[in-house]
C-alpha atoms as a PDB file:
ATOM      1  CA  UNK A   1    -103.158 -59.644-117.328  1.00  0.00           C
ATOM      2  CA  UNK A   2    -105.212 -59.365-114.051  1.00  0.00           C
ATOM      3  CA  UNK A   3    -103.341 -57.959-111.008  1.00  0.00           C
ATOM      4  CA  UNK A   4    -102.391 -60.609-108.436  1.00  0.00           C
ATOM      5  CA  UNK A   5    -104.046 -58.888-105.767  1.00  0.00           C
ATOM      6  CA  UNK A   6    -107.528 -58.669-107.438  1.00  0.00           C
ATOM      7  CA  UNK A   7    -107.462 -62.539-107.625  1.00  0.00           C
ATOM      8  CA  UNK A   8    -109.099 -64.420-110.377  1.00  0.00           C
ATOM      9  CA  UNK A   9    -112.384 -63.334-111.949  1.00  0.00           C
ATOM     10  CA  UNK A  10    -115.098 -65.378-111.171  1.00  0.00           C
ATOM     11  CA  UNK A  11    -118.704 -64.482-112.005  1.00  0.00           C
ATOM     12  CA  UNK A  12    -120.824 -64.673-109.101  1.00  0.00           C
ATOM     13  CA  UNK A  13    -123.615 -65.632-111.191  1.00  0.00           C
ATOM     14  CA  UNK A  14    -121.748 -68.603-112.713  1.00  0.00           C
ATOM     15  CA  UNK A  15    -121.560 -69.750-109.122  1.00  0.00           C
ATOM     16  CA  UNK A  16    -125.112 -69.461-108.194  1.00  0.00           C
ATOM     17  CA  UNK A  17    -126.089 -71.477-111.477  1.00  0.00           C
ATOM     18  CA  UNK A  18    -123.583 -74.273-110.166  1.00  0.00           C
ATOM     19  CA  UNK A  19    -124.968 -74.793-106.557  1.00  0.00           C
ATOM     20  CA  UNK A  20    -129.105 -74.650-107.627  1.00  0.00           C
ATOM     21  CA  UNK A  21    -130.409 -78.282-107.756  1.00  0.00           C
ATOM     22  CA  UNK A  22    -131.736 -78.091-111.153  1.00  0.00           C
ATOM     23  CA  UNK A  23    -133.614 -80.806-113.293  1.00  0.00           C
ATOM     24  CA  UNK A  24    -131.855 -83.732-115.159  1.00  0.00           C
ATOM     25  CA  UNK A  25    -132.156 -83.694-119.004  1.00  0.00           C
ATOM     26  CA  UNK A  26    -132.260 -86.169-121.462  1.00  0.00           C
ATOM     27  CA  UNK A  27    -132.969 -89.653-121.419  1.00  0.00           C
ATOM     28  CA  UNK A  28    -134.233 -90.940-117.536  1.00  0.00           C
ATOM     29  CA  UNK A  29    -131.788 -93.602-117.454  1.00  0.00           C
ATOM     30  CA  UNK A  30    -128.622 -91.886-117.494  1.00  0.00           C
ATOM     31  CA  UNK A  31    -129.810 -88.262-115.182  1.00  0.00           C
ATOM     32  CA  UNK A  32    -127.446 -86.432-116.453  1.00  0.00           C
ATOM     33  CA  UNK A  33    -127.234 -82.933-114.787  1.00  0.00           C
ATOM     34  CA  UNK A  34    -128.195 -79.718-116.656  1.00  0.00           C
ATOM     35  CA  UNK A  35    -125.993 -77.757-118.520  1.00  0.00           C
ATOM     36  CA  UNK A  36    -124.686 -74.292-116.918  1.00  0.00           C
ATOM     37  CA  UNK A  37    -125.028 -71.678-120.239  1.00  0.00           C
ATOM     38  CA  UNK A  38    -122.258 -68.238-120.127  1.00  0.00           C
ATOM     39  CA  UNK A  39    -121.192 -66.107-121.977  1.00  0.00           C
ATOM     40  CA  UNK A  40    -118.295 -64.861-120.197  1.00  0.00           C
ATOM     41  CA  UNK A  41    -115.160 -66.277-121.820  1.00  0.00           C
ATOM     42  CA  UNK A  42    -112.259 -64.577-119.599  1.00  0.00           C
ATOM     43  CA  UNK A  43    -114.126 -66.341-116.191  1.00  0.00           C
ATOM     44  CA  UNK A  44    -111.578 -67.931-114.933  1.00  0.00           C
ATOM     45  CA  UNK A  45    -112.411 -71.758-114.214  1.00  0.00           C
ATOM     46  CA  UNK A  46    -112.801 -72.499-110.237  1.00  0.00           C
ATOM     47  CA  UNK A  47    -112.224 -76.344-108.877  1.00  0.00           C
ATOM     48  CA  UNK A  48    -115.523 -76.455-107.657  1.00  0.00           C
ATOM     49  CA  UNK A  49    -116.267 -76.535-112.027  1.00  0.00           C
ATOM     50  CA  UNK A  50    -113.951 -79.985-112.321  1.00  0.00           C
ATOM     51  CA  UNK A  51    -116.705 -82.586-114.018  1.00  0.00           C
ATOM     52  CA  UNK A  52    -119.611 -79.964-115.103  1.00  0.00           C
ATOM     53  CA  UNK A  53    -121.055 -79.553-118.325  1.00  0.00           C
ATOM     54  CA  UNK A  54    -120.235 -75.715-119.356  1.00  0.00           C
ATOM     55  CA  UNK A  55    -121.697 -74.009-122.467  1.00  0.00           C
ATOM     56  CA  UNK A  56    -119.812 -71.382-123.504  1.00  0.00           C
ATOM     57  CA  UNK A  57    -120.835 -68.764-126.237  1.00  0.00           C
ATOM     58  CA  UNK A  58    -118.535 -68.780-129.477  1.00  0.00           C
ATOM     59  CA  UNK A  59    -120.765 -65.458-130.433  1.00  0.00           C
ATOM     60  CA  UNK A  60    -122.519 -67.359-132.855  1.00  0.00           C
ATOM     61  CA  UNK A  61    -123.595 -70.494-130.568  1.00  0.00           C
ATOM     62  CA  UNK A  62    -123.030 -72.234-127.305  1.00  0.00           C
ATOM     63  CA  UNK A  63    -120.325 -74.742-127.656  1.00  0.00           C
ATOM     64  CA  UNK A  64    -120.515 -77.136-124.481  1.00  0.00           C
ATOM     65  CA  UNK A  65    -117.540 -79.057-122.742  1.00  0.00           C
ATOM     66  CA  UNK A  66    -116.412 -81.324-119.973  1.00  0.00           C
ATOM     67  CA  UNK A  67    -114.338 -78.934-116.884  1.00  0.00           C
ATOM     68  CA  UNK A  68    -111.038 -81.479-116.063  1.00  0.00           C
ATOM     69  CA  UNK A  69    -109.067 -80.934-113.244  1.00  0.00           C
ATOM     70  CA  UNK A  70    -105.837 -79.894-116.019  1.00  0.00           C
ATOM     71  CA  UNK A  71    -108.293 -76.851-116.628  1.00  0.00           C
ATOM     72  CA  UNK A  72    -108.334 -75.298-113.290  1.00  0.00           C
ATOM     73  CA  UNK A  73    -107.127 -71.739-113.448  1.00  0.00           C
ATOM     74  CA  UNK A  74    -107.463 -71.480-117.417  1.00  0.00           C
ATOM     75  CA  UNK A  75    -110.122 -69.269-118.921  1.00  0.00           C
ATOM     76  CA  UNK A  76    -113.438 -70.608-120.451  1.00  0.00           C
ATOM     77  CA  UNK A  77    -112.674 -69.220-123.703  1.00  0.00           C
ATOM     78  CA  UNK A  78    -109.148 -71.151-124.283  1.00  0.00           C
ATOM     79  CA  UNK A  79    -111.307 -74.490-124.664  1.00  0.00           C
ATOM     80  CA  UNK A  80    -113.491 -73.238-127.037  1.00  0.00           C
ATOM     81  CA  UNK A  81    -113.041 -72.189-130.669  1.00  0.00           C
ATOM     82  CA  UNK A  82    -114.749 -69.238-131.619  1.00  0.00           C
ATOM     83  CA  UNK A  83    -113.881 -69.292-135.232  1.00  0.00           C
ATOM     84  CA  UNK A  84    -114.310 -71.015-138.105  1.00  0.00           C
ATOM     85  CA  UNK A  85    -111.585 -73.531-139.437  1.00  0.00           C
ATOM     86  CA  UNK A  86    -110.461 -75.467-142.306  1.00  0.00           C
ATOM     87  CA  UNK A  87    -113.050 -75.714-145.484  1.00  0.00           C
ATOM     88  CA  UNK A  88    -115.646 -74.239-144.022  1.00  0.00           C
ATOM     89  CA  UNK A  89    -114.126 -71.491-144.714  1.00  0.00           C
ATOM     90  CA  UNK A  90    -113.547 -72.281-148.386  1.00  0.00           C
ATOM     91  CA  UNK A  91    -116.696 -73.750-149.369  1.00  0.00           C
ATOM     92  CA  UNK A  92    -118.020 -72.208-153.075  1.00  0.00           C
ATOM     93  CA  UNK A  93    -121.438 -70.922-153.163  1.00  0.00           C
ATOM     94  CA  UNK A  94    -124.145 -73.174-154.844  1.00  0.00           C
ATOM     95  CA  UNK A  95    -125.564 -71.975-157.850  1.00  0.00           C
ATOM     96  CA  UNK A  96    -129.486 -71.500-158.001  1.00  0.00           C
ATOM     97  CA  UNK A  97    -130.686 -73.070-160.163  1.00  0.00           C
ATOM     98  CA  UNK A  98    -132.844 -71.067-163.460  1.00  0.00           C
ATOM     99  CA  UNK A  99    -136.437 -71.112-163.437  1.00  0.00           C
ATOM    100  CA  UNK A 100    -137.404 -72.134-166.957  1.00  0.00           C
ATOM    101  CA  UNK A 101    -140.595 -70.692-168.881  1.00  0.00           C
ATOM    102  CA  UNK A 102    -143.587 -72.182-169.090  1.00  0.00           C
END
């Protein structure tokens, strides 16, 4: 828990990133704006995030989601699963396969 009087942490860097014009992506048609990429996970999400694309990094990859205006406050980490779930998990080991002789 962060003391009250420190406020919320917000990487100045994260901020810089948002206000850069930067170069749309993708297909012409649609311009949709860049992606910001962090891997801080405890940043606390500002209202100047609401509707931005944020990647986030699981420690493995950067998992990418839409800010909403319910998120405002929350932590970039709580959206994003950083481990694995379910039957990936589980999943048996494939066999190789023998090399026969020649």
């Amino acid at each position: 828990m962060r003391s009250p009087w420190k406020g919320p942490f917000i990487d100045p860097r994260l901020n810089r990133n948002l206000f850069i014009s930067r170069p749309p992506y993708g297909d012409k048609k649609r311009r949709q704006p860049a992606v910001i990429h962090t891997h801080l996970r405890g940043t606390t999400i500002p209202p100047s995030f609401v509707n931005n694309r944020i990647a986030v990094h699981t420690g493995n990859v950067f998992r990418s989601f839409v800010c909403r205006r319910f998120m405002i406050g929350h932590r970039f980490g709580e959206f994003i699963v950083s481990k694995k779930l379910g039957k990936i998990i589980h999943l048996k080991k494939k066999k190789k396969k023998k090399k026969g002789k020649k």
